[in-house]
Protein backbone atom coordinates (compact mmCIF):
# COMPACT_ATOMS: atom_id res chain seq x y z
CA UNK A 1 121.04 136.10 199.07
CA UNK A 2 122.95 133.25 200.86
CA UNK A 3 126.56 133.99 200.61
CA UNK A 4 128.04 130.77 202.02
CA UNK A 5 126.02 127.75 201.40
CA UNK A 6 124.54 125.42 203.93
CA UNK A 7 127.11 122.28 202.70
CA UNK A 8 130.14 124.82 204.13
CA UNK A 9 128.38 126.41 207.04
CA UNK A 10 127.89 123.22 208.65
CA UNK A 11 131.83 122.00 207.86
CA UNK A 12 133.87 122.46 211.14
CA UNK A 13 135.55 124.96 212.28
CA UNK A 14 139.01 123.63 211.14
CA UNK A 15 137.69 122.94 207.26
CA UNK A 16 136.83 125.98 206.51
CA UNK A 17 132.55 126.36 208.19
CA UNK A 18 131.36 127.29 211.07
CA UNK A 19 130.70 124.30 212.72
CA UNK A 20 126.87 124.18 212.55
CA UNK A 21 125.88 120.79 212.61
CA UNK A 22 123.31 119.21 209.36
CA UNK A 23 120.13 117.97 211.01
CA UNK A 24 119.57 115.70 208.33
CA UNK A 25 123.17 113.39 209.01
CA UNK A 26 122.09 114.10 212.80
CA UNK A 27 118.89 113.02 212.85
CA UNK A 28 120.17 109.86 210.33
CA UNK A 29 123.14 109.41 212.86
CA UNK A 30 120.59 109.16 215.93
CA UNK A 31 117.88 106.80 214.60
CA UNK A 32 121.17 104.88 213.24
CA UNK A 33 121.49 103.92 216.88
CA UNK A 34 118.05 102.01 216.54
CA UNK A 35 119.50 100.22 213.59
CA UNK A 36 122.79 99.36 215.48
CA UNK A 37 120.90 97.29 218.03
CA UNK A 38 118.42 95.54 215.97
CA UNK A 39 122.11 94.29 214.84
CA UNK A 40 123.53 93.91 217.61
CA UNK A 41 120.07 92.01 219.11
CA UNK A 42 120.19 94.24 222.14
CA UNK A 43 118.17 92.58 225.12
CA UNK A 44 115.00 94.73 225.18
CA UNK A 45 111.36 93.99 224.55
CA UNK A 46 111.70 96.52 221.15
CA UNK A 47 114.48 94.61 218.93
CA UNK A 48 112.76 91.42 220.24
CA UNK A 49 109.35 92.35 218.31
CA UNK A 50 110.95 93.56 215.52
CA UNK A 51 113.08 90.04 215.14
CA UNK A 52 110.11 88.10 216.21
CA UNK A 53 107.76 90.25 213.52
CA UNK A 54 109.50 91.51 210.65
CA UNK A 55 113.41 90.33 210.50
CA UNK A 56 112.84 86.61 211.44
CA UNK A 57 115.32 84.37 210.15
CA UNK A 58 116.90 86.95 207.63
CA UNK A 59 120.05 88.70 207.37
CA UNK A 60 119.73 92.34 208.54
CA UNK A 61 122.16 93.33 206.46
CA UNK A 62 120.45 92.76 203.40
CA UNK A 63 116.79 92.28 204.60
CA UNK A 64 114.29 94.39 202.38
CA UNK A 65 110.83 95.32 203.97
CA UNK A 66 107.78 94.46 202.34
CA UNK A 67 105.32 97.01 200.85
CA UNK A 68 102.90 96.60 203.31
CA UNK A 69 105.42 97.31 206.18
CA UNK A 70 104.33 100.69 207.78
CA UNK A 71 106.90 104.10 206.73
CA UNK A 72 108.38 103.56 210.04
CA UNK A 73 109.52 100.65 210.13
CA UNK A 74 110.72 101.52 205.81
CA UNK A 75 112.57 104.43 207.10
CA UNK A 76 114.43 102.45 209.59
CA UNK A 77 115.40 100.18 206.97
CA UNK A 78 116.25 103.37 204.86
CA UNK A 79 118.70 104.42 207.46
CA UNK A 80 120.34 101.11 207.92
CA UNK A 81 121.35 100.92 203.83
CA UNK A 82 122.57 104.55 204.02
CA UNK A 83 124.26 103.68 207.24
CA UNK A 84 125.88 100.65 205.41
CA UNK A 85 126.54 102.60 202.70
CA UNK A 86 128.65 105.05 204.40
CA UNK A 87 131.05 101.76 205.81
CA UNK A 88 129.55 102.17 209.20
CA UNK A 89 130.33 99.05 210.99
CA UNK A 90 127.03 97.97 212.82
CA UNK A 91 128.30 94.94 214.88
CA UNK A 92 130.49 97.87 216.80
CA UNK A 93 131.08 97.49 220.49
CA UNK A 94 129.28 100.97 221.27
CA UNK A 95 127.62 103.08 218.99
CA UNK A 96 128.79 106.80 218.75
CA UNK A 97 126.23 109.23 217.13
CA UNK A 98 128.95 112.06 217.12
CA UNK A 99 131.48 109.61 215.40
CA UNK A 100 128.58 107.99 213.37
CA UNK A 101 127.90 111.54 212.15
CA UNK A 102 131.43 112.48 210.65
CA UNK A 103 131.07 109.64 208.26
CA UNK A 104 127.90 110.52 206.96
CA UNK A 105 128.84 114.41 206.71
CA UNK A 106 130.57 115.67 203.60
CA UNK A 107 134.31 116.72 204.95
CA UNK A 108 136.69 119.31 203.55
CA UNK A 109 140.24 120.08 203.46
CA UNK A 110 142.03 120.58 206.58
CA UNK A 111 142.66 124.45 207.27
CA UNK A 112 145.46 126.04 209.28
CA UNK A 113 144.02 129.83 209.48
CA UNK A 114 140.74 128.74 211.49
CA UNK A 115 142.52 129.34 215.25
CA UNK A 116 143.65 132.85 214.28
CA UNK A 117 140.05 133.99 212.86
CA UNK A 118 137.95 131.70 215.64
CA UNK A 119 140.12 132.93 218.69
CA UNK A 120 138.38 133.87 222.04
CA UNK A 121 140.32 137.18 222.32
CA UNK A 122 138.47 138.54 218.85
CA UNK A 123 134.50 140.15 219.72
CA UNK A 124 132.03 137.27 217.96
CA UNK A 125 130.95 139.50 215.46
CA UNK A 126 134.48 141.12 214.59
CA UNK A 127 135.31 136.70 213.96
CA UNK A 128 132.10 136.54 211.38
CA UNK A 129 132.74 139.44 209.14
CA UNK A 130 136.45 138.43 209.08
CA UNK A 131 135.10 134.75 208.24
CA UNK A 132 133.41 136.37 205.42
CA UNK A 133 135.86 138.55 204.26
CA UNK A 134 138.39 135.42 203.88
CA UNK A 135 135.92 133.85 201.87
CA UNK A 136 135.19 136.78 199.99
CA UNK A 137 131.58 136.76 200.61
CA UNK A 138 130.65 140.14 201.59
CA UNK A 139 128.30 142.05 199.99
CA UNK A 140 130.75 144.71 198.19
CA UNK A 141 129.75 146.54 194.83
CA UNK A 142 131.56 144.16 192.34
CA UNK A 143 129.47 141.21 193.86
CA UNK A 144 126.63 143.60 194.40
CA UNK A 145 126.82 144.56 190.46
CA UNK A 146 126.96 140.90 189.26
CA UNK A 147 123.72 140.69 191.10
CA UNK A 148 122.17 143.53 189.46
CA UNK A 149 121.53 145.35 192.42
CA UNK A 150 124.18 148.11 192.27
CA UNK A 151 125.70 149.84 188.68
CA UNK A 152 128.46 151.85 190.35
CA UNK A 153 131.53 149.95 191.56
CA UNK A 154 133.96 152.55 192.77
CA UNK A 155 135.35 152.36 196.18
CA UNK A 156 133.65 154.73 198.34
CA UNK A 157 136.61 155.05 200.93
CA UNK A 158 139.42 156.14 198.95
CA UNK A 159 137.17 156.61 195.48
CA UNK A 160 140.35 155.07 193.67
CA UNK A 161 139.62 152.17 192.05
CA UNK A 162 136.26 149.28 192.31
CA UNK A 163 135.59 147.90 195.14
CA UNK A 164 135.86 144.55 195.98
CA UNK A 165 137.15 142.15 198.55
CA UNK A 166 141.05 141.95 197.04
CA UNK A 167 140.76 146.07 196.46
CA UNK A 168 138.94 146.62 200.36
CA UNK A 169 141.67 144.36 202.48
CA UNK A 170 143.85 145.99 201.52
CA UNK A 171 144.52 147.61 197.96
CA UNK A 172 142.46 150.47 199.13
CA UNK A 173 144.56 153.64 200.50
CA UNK A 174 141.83 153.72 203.69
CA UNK A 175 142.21 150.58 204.58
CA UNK A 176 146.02 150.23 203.43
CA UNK A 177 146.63 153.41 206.44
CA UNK A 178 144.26 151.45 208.44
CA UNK A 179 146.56 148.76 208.30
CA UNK A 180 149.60 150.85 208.56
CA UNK A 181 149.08 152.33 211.63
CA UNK A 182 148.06 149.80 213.50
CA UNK A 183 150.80 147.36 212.18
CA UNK A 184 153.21 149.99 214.11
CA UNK A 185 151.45 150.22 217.12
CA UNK A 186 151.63 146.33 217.92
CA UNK A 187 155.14 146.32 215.91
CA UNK A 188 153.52 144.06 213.02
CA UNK A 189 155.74 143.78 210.20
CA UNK A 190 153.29 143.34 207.17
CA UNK A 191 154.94 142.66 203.36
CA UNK A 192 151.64 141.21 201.56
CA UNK A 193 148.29 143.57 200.70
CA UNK A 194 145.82 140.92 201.17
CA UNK A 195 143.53 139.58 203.72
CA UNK A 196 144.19 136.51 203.14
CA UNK A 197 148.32 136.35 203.52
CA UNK A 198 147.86 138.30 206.16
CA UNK A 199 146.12 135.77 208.27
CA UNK A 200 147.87 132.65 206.48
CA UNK A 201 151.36 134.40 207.27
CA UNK A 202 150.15 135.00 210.99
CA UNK A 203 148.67 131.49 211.22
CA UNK A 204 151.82 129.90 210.29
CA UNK A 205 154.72 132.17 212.33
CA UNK A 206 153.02 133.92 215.21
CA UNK A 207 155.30 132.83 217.92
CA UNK A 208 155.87 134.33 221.30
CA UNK A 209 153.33 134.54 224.53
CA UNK A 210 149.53 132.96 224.11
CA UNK A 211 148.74 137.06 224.96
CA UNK A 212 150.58 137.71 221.79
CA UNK A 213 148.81 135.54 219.90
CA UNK A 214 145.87 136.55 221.15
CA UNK A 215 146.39 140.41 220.35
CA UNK A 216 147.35 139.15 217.14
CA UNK A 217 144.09 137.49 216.49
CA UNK A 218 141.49 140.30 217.51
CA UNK A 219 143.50 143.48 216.04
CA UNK A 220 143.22 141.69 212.80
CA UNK A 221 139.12 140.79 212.86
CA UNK A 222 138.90 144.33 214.48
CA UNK A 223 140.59 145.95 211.41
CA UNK A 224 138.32 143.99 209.18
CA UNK A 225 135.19 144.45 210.89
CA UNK A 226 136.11 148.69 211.59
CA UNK A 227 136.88 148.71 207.81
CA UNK A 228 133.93 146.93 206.83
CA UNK A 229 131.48 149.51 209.08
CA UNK A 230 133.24 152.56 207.64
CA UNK A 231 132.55 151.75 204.45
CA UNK A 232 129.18 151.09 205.24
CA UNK A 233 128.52 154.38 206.86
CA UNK A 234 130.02 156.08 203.85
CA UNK A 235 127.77 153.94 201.60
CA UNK A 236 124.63 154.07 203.34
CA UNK A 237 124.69 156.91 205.79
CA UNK A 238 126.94 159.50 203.74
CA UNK A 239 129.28 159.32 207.11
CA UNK A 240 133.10 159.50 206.82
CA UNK A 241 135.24 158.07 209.40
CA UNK A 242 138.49 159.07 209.48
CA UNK A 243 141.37 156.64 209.68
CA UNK A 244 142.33 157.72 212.93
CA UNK A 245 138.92 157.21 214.33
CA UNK A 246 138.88 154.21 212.76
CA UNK A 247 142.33 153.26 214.20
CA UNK A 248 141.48 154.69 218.32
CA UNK A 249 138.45 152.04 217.96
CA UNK A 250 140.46 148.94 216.51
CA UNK A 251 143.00 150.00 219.83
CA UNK A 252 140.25 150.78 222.21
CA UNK A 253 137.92 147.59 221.66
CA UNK A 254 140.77 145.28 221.53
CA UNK A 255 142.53 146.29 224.68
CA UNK A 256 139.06 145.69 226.51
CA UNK A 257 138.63 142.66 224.95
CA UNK A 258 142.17 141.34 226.07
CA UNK A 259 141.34 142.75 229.71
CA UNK A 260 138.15 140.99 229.72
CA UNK A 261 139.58 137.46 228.45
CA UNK A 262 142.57 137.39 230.17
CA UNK A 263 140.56 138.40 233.79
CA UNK A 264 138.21 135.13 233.03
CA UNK A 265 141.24 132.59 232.52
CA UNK A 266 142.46 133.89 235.26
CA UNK A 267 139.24 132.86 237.34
């Protein structure tokens, strides 16, 4: 099961993926460099030959190689149509694989929520599952059931209602006291129910101190990730967690990940 597909993952961080990069437009974007000095007749005994052997007189723009031309020199020629294709100007100054790269990747709406969810103050994997669970990509029953893999649907925290991303953050009374308690410890005034207004609304007015902000950022990818193992001990191991437990973990982790962040800037 993939539950985010390779297109996304490898979107940046502020569309929406994770920033992974495609090897393919990489690779395409690095041999383009090749391509950009056989245009730009770079003085070196390499785009010599290939003028002098294969280019000649023609136009490099439009020259077509011959089918007796080895797959090298084809896939160069490959890369300089796609290259073309993509409006990538190859009589440029100075050639920029990075730059060369964003025009050949597919690109996605421009996101506002990625800072709160990719902050340094959150623990790495507390960020993923939270990255999920915005995406609604986690493996709970109702996408489980579509799947075939799993008939009963109920919410094994608060065994009120099925389970699935909308009902688990936070429909569901566990996670709704989850989210109650430690909304009045750091004096979090929460209106909306769902993951996902949760984040946009702190995205959009979290003002104050960078520490703040920061606080802000890993309580809420705590909550999601503490949420998300409790129900997976209760699923898999037959283990209940009670909300306070759940709660002294979201406070303790958090507080030593602020301590530990805030003592490197400080270096």
């Amino acid at each position: 099961m993939c539950p985010v597909s390779w297109e996304e993952i490898c979107l940046p961080k502020h569309e929406g993926g994770l920033g992974v990069r495609n090897i393919l437009h990489w690779n395409t974007a690095a041999v383009g460099k090749h391509v950009w000095a056989i245009a730009r007749k770079k003085d070196n005994m390499w785009v010599r030959w290939v003028h002098s052997i294969y280019i000649k007189d023609q136009d490099w723009n439009t020259y077509k190689p011959t089918q007796i031309c080895s797959w090298v020199w084809k896939s160069f020629c490959n890369i300089k149509d796609i290259l073309l294709a993509a409006q990538v100007d190859l009589q440029l100054h100075k050639y920029s694989i990075k730059k060369v790269y964003d025009m050949l990747r597919p690109t996605g709406p421009t996101i506002h929520w990625d800072k709160v969810i990719w902050n340094t103050a959150a623990i790495p994997k507390h960020q993923f599952t939270t990255w999920l669970a915005y995406k609604q990509r986690l493996p709970t029953k109702d996408r489980l059931a579509k799947m075939g893999i799993m008939e009963d649907q109920t919410c094994c925290l608060c065994r009120n209602g099925y389970e699935s991303h909308v009902h688990l953050f936070f429909e569901c009374d566990y996670s709704k006291a989850c989210m109650a308690l430690i909304a009045n410890w750091v004096g979090l005034q929460v209106s909306q129910q769902q993951l996902q207004h949760l984040i946009q609304r702190v995205a959009r007015n979290c003002k104050g101190s960078k520490l703040r902000r920061q606080a802000y950022s890993a309580i809420i990818s705590a909550l999601v990730y503490y949420i998300w193992r409790a129900r997976n001990e209760k699923l898999w191991n037959n283990h209940g967690w009670t909300v306070e437990q759940v709660t002294q973990e979201i406070k303790y982790n958090v507080k030593i990940r602020l301590l530990y962040v805030n003592r490197g800037n400080k270096r």
